[in-house]
PDBML (XML) file of the C-alpha atoms, coordinates in Angstrom:
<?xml version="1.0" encoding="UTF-8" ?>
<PDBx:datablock datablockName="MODEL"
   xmlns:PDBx="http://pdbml.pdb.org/schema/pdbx-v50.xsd"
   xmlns:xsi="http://www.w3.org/2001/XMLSchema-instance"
   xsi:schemaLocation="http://pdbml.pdb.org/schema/pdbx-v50.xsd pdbx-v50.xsd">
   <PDBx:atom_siteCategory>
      <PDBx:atom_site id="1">
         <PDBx:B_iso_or_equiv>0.00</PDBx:B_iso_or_equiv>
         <PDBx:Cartn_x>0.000</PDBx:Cartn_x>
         <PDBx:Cartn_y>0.000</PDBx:Cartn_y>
         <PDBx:Cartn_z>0.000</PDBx:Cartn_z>
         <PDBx:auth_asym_id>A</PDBx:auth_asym_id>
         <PDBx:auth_atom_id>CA</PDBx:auth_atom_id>
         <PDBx:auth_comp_id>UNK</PDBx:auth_comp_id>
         <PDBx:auth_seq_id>1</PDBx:auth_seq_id>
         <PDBx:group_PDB>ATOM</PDBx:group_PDB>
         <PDBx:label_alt_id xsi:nil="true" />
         <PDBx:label_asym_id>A</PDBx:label_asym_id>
         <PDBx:label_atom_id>CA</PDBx:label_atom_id>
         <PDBx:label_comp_id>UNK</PDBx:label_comp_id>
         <PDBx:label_entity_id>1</PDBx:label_entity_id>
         <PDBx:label_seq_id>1</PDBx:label_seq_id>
         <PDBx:occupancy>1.00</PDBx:occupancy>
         <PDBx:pdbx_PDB_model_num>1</PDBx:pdbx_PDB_model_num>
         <PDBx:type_symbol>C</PDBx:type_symbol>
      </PDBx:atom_site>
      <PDBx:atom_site id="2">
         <PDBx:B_iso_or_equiv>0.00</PDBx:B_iso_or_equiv>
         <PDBx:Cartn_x>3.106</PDBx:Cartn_x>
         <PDBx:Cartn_y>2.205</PDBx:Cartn_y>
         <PDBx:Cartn_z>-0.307</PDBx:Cartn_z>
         <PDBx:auth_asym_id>A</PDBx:auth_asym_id>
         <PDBx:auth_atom_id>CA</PDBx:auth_atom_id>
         <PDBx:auth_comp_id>UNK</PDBx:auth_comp_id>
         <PDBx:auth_seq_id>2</PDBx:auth_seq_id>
         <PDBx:group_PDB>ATOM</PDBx:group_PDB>
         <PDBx:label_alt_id xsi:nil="true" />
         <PDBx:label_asym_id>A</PDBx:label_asym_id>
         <PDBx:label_atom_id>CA</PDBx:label_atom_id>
         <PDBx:label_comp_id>UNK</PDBx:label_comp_id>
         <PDBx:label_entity_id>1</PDBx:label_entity_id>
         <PDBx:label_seq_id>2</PDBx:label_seq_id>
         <PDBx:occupancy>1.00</PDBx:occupancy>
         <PDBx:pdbx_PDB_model_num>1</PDBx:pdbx_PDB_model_num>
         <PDBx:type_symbol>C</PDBx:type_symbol>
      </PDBx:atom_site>
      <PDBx:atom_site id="3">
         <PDBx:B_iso_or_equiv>0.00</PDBx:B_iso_or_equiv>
         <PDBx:Cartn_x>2.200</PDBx:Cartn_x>
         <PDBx:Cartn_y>5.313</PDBx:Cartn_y>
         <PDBx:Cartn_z>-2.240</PDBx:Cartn_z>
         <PDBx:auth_asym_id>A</PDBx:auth_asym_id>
         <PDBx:auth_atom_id>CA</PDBx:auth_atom_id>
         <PDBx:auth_comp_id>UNK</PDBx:auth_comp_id>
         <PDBx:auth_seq_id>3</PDBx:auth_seq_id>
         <PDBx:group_PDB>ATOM</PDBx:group_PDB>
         <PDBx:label_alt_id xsi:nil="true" />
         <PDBx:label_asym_id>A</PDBx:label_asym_id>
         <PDBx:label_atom_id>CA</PDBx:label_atom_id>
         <PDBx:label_comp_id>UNK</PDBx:label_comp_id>
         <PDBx:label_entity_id>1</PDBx:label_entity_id>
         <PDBx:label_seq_id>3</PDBx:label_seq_id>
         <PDBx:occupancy>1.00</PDBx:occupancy>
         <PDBx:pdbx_PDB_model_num>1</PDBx:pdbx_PDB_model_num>
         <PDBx:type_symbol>C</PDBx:type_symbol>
      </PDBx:atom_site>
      <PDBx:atom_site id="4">
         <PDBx:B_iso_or_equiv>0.00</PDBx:B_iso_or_equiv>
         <PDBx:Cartn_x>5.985</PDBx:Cartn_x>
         <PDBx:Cartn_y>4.867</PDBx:Cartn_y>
         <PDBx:Cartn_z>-4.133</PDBx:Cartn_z>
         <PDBx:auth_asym_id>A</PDBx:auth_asym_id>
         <PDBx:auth_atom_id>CA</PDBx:auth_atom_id>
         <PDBx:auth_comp_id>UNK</PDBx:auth_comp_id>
         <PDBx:auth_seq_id>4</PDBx:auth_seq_id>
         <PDBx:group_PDB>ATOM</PDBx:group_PDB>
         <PDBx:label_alt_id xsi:nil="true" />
         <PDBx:label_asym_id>A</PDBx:label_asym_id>
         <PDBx:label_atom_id>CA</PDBx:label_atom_id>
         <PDBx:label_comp_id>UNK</PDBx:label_comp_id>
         <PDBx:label_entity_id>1</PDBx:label_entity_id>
         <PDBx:label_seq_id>4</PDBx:label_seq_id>
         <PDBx:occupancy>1.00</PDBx:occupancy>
         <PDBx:pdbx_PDB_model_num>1</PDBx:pdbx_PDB_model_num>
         <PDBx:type_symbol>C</PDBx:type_symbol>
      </PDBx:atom_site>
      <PDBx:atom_site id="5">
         <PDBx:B_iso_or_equiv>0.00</PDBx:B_iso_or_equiv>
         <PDBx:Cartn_x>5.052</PDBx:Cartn_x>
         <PDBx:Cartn_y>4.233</PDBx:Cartn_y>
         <PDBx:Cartn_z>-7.409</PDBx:Cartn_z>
         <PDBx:auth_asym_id>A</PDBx:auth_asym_id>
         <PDBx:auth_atom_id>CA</PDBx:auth_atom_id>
         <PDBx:auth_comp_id>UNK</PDBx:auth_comp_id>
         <PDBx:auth_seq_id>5</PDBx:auth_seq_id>
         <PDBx:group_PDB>ATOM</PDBx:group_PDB>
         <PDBx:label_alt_id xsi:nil="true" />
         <PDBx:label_asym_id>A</PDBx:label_asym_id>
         <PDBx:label_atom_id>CA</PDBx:label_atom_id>
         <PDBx:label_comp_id>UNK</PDBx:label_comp_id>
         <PDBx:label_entity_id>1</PDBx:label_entity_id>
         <PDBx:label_seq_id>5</PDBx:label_seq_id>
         <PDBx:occupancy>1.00</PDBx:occupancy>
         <PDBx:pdbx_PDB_model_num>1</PDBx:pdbx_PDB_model_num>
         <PDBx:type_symbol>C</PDBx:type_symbol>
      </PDBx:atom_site>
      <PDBx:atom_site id="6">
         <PDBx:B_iso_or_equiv>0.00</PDBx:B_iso_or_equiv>
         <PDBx:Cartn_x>7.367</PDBx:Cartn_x>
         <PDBx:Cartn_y>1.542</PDBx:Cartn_y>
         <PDBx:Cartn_z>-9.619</PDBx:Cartn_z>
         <PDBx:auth_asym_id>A</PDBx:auth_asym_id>
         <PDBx:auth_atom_id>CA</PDBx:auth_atom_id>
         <PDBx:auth_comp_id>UNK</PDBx:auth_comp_id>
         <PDBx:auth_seq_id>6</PDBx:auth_seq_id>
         <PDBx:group_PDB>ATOM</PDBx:group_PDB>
         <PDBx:label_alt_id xsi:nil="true" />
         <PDBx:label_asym_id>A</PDBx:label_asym_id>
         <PDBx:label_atom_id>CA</PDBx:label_atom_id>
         <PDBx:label_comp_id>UNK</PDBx:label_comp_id>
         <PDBx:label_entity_id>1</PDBx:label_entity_id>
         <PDBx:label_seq_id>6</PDBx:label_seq_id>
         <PDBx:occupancy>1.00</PDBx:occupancy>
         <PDBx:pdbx_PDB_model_num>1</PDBx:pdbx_PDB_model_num>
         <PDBx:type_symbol>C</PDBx:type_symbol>
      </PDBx:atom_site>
      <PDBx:atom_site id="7">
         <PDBx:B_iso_or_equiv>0.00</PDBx:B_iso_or_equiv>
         <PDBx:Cartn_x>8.566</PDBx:Cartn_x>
         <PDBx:Cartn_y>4.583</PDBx:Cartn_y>
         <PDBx:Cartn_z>-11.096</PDBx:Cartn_z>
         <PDBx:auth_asym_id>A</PDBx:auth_asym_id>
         <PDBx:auth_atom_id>CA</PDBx:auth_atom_id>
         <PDBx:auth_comp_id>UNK</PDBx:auth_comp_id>
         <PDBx:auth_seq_id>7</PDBx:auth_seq_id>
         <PDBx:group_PDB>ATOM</PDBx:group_PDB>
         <PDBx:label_alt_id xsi:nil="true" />
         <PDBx:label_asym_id>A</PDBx:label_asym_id>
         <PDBx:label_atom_id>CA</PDBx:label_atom_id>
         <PDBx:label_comp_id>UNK</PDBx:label_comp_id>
         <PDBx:label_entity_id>1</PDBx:label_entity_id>
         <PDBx:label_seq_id>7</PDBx:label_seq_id>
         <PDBx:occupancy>1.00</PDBx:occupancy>
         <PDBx:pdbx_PDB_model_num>1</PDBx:pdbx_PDB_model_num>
         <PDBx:type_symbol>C</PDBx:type_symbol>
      </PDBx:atom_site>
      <PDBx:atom_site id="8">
         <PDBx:B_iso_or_equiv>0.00</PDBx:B_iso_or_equiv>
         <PDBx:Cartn_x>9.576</PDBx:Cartn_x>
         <PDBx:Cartn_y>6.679</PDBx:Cartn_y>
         <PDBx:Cartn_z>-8.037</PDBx:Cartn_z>
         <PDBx:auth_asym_id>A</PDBx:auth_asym_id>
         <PDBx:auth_atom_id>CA</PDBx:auth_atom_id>
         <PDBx:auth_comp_id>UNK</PDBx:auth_comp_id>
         <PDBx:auth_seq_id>8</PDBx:auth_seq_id>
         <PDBx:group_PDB>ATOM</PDBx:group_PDB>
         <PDBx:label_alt_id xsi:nil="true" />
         <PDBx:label_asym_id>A</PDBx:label_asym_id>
         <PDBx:label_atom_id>CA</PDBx:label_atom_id>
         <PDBx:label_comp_id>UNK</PDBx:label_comp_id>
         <PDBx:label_entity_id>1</PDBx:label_entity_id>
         <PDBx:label_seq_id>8</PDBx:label_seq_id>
         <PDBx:occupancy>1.00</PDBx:occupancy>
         <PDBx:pdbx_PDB_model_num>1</PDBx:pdbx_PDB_model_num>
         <PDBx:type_symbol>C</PDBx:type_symbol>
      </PDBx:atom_site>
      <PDBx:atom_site id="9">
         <PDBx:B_iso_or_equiv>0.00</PDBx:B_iso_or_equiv>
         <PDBx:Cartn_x>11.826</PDBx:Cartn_x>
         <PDBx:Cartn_y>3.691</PDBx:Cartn_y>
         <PDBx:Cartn_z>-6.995</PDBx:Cartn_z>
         <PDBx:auth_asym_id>A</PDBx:auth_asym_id>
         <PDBx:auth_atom_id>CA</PDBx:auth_atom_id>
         <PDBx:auth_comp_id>UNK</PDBx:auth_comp_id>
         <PDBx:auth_seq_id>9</PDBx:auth_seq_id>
         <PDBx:group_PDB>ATOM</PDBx:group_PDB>
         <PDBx:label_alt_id xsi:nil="true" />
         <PDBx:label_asym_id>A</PDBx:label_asym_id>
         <PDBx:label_atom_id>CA</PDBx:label_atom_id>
         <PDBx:label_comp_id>UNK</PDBx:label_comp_id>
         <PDBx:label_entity_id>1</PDBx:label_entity_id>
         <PDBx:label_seq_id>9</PDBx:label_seq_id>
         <PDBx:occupancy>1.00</PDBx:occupancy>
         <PDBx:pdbx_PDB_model_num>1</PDBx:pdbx_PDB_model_num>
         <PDBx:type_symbol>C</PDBx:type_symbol>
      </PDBx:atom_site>
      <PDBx:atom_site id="10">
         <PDBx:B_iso_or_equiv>0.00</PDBx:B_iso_or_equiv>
         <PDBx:Cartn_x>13.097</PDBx:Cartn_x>
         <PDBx:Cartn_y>2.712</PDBx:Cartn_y>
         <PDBx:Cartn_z>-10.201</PDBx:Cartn_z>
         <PDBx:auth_asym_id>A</PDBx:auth_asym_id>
         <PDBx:auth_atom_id>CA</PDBx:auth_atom_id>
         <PDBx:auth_comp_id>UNK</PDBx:auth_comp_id>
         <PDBx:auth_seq_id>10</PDBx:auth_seq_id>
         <PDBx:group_PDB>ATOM</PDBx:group_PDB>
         <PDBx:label_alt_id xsi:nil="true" />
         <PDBx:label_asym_id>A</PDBx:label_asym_id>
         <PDBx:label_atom_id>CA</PDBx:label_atom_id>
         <PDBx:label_comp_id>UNK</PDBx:label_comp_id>
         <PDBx:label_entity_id>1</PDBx:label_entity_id>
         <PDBx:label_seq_id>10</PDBx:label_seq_id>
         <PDBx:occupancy>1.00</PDBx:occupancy>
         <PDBx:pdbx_PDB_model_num>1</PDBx:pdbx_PDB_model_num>
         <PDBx:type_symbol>C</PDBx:type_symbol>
      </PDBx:atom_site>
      <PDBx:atom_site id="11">
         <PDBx:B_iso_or_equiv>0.00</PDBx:B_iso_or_equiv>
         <PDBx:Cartn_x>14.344</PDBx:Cartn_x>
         <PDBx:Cartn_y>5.964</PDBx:Cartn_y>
         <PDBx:Cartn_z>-11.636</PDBx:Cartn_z>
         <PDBx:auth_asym_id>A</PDBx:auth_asym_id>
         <PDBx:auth_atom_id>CA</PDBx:auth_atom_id>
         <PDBx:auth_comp_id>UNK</PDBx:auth_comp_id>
         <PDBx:auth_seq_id>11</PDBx:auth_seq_id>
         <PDBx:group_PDB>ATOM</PDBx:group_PDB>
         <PDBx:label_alt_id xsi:nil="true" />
         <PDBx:label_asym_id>A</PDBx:label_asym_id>
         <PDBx:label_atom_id>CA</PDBx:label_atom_id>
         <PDBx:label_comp_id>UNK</PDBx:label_comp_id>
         <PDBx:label_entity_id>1</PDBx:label_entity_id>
         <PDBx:label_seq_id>11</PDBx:label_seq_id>
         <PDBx:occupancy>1.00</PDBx:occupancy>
         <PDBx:pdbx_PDB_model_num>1</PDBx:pdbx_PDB_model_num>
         <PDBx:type_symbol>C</PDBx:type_symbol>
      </PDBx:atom_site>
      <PDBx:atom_site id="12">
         <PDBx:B_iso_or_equiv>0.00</PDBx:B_iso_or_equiv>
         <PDBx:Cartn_x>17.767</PDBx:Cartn_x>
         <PDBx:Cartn_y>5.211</PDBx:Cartn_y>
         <PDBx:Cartn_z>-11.352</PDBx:Cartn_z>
         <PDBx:auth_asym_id>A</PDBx:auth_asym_id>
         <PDBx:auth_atom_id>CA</PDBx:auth_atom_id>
         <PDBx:auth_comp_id>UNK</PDBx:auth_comp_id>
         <PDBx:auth_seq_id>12</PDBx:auth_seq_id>
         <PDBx:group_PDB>ATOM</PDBx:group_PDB>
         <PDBx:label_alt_id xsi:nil="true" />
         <PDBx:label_asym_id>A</PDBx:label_asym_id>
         <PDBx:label_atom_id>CA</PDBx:label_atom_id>
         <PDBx:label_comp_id>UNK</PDBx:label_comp_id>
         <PDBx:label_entity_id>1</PDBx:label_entity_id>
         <PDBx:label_seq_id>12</PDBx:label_seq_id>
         <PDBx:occupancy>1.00</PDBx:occupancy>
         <PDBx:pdbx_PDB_model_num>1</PDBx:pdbx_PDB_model_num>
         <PDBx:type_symbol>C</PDBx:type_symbol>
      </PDBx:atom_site>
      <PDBx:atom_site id="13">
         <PDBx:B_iso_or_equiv>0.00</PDBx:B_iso_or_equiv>
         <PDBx:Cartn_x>17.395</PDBx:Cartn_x>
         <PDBx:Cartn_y>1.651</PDBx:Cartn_y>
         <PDBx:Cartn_z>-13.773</PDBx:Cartn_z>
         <PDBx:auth_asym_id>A</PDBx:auth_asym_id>
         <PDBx:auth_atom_id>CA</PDBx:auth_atom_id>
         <PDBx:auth_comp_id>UNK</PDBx:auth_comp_id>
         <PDBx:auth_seq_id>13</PDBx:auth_seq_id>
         <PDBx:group_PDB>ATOM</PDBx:group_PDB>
         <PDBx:label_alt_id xsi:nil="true" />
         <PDBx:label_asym_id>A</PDBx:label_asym_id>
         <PDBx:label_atom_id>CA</PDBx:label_atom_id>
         <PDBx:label_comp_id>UNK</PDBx:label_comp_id>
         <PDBx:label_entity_id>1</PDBx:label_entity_id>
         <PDBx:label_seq_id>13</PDBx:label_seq_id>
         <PDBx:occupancy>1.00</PDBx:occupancy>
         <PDBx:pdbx_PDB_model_num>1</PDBx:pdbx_PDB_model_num>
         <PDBx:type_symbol>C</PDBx:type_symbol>
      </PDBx:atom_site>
      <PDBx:atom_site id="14">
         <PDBx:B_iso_or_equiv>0.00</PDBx:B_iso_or_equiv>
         <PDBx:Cartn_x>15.149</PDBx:Cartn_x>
         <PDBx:Cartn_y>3.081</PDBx:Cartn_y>
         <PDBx:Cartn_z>-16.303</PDBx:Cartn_z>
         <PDBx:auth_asym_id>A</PDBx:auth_asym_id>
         <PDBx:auth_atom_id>CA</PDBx:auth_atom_id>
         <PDBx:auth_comp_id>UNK</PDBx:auth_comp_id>
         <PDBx:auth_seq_id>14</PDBx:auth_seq_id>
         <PDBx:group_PDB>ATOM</PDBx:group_PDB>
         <PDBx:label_alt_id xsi:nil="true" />
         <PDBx:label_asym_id>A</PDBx:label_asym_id>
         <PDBx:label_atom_id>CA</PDBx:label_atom_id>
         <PDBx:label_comp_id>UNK</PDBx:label_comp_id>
         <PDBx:label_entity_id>1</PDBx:label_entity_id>
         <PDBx:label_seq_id>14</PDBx:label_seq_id>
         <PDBx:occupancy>1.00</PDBx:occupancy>
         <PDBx:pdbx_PDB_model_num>1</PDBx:pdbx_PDB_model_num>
         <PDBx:type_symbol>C</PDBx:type_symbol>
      </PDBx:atom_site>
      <PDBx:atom_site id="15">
         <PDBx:B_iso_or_equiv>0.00</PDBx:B_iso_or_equiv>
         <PDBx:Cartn_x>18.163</PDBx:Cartn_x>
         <PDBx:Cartn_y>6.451</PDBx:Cartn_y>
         <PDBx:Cartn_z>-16.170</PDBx:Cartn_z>
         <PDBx:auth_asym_id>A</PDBx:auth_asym_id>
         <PDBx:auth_atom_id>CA</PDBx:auth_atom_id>
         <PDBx:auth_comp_id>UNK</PDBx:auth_comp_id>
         <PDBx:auth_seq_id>15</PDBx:auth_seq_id>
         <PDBx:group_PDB>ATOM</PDBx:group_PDB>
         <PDBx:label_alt_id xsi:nil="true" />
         <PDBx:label_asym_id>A</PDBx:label_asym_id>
         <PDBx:label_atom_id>CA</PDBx:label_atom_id>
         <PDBx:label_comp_id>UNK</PDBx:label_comp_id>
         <PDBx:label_entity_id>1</PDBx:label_entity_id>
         <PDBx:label_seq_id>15</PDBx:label_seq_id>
         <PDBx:occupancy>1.00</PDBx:occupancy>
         <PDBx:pdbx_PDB_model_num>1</PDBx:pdbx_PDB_model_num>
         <PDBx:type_symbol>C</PDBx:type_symbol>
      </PDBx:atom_site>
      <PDBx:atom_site id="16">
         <PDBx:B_iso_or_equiv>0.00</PDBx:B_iso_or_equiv>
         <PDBx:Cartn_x>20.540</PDBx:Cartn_x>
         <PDBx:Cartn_y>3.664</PDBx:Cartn_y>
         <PDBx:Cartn_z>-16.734</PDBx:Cartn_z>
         <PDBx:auth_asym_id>A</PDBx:auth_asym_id>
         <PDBx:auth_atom_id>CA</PDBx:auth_atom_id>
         <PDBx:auth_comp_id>UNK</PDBx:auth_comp_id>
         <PDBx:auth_seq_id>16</PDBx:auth_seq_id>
         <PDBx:group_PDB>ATOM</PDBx:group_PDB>
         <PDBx:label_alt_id xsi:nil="true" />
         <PDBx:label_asym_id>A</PDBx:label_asym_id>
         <PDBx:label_atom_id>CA</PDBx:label_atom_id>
         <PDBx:label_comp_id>UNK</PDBx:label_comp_id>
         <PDBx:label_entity_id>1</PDBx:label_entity_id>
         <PDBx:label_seq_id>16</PDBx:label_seq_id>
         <PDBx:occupancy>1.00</PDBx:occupancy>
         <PDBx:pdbx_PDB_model_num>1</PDBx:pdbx_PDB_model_num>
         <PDBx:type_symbol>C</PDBx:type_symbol>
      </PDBx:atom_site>
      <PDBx:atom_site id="17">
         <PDBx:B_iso_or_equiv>0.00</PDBx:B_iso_or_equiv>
         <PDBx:Cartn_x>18.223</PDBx:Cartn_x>
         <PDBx:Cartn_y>2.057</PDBx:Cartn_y>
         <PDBx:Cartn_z>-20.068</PDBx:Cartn_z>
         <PDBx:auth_asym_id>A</PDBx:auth_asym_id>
         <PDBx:auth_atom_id>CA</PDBx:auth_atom_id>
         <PDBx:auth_comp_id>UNK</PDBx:auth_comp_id>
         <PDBx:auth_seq_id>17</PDBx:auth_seq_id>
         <PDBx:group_PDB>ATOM</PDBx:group_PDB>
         <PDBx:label_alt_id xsi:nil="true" />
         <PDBx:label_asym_id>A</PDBx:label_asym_id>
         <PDBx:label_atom_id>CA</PDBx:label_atom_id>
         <PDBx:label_comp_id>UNK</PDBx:label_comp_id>
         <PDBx:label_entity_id>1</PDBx:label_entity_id>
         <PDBx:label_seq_id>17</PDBx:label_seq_id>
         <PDBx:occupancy>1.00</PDBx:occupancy>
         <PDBx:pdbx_PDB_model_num>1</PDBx:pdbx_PDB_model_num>
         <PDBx:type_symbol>C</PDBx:type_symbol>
      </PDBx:atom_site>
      <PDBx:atom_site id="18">
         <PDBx:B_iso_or_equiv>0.00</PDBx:B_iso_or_equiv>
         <PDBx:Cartn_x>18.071</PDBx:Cartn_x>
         <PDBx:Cartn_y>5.421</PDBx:Cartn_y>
         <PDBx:Cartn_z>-21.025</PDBx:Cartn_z>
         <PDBx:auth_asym_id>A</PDBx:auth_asym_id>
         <PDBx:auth_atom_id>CA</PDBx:auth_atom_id>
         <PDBx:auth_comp_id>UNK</PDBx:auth_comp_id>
         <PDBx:auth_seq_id>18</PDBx:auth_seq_id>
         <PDBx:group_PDB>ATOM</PDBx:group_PDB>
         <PDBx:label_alt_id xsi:nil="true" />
         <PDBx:label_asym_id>A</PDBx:label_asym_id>
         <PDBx:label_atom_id>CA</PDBx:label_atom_id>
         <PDBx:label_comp_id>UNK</PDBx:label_comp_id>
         <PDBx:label_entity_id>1</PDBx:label_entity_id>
         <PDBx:label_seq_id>18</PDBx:label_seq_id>
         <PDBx:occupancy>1.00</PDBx:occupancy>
         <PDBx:pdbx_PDB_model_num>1</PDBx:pdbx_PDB_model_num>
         <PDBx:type_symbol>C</PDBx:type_symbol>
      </PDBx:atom_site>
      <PDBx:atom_site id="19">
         <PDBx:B_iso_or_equiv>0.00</PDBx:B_iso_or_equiv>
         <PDBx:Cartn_x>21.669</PDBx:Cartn_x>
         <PDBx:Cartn_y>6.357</PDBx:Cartn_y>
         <PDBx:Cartn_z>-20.999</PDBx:Cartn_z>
         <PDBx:auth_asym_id>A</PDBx:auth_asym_id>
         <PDBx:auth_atom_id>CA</PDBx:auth_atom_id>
         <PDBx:auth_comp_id>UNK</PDBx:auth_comp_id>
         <PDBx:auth_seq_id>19</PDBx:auth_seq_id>
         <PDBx:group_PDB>ATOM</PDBx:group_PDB>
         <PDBx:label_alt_id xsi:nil="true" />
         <PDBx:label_asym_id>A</PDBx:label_asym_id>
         <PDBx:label_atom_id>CA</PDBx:label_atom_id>
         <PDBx:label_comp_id>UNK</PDBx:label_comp_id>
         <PDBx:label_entity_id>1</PDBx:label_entity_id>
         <PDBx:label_seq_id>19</PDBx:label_seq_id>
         <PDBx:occupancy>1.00</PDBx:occupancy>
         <PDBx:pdbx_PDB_model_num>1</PDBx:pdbx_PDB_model_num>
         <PDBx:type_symbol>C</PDBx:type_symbol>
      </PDBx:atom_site>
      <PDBx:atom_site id="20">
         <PDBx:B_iso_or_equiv>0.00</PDBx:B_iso_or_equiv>
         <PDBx:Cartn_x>22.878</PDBx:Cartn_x>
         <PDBx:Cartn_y>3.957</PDBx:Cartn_y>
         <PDBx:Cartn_z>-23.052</PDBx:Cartn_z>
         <PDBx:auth_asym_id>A</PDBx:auth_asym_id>
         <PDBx:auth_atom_id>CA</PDBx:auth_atom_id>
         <PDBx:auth_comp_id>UNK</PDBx:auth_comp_id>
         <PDBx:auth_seq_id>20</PDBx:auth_seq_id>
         <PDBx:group_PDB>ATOM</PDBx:group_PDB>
         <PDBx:label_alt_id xsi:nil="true" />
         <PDBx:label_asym_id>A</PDBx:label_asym_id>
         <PDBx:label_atom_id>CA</PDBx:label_atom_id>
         <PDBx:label_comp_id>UNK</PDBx:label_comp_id>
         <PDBx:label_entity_id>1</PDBx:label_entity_id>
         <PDBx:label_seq_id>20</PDBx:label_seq_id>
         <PDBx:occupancy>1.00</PDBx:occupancy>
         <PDBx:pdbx_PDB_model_num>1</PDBx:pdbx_PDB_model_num>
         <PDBx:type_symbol>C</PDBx:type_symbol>
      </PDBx:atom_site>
      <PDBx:atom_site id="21">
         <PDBx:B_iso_or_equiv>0.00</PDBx:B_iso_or_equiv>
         <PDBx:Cartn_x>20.087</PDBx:Cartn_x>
         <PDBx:Cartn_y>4.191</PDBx:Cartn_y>
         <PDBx:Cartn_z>-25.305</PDBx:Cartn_z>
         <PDBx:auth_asym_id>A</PDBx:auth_asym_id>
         <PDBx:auth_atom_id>CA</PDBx:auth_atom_id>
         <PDBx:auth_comp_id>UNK</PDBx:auth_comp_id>
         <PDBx:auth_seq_id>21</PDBx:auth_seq_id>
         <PDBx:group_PDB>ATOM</PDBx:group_PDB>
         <PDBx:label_alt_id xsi:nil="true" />
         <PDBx:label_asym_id>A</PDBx:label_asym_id>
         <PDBx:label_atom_id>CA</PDBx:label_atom_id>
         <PDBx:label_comp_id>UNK</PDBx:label_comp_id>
         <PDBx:label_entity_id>1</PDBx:label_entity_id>
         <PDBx:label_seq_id>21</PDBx:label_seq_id>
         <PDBx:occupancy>1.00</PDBx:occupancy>
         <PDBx:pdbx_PDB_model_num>1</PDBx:pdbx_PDB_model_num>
         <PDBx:type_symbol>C</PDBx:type_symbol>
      </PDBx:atom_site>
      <PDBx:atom_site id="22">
         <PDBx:B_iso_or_equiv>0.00</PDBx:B_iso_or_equiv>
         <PDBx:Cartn_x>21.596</PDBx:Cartn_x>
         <PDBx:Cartn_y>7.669</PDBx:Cartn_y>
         <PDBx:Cartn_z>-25.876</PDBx:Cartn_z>
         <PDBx:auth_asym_id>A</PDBx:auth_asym_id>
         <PDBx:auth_atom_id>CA</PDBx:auth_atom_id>
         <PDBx:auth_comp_id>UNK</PDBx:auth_comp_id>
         <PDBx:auth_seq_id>22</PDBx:auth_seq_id>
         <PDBx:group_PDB>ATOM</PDBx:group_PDB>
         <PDBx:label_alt_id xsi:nil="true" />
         <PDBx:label_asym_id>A</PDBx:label_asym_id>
         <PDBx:label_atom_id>CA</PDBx:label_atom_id>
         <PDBx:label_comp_id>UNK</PDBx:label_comp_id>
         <PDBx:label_entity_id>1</PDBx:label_entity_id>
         <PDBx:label_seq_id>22</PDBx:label_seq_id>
         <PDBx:occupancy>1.00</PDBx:occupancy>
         <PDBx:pdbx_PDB_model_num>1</PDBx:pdbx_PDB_model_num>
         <PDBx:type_symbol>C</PDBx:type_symbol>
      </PDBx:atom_site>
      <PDBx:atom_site id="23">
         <PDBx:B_iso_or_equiv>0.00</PDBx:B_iso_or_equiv>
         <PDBx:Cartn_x>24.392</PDBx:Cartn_x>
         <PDBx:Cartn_y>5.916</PDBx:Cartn_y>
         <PDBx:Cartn_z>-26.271</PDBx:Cartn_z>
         <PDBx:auth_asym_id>A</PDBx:auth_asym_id>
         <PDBx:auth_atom_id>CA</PDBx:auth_atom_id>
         <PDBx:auth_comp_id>UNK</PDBx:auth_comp_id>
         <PDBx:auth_seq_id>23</PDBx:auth_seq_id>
         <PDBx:group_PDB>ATOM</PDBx:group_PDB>
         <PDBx:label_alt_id xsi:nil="true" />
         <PDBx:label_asym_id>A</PDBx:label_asym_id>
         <PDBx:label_atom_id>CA</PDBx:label_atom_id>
         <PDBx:label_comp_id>UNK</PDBx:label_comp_id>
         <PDBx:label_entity_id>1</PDBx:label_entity_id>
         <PDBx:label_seq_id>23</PDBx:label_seq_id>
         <PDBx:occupancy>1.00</PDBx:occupancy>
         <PDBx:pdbx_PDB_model_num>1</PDBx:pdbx_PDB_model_num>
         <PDBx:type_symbol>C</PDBx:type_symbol>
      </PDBx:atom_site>
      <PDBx:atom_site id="24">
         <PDBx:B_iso_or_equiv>0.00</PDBx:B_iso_or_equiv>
         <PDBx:Cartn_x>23.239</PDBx:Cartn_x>
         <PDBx:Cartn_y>3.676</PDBx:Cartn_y>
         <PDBx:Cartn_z>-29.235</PDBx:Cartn_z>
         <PDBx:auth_asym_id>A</PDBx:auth_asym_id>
         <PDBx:auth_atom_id>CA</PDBx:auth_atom_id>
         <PDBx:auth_comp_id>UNK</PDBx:auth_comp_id>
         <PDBx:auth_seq_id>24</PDBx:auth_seq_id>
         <PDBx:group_PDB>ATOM</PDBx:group_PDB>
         <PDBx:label_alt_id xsi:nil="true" />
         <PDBx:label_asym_id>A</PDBx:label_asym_id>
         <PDBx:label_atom_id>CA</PDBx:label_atom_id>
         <PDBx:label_comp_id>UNK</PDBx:label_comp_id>
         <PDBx:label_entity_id>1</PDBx:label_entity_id>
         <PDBx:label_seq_id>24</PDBx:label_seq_id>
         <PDBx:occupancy>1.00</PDBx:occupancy>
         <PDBx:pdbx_PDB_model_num>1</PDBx:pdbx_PDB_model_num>
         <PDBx:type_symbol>C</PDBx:type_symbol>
      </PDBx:atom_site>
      <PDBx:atom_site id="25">
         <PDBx:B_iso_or_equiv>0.00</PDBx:B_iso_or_equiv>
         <PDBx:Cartn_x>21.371</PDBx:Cartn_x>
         <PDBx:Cartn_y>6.864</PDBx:Cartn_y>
         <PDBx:Cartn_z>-30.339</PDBx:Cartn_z>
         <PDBx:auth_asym_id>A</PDBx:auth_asym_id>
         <PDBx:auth_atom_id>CA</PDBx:auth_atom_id>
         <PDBx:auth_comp_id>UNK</PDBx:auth_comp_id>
         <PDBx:auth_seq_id>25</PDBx:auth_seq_id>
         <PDBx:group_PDB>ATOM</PDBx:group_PDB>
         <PDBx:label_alt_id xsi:nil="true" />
         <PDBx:label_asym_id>A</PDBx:label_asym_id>
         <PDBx:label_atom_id>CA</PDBx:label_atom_id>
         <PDBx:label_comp_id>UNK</PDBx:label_comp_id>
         <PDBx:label_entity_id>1</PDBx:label_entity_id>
         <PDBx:label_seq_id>25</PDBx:label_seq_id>
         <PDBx:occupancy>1.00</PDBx:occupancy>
         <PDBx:pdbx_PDB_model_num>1</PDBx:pdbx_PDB_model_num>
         <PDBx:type_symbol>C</PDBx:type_symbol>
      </PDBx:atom_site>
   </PDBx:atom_siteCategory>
</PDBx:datablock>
């Protein structure tokens, strides 16, 4: 019942996805 959503707690691995998408990109 936490009101953290997935995203809240998970900004730091979808940051990581991200940056080395920018990477491919």
């Amino acid at each position: 019942g936490s009101n953290a959503s997935w995203m809240s707690q998970n900004m730091l691995i979808s940051g990581l996805v991200i940056l080395a998408f920018l990477a491919l990109h």
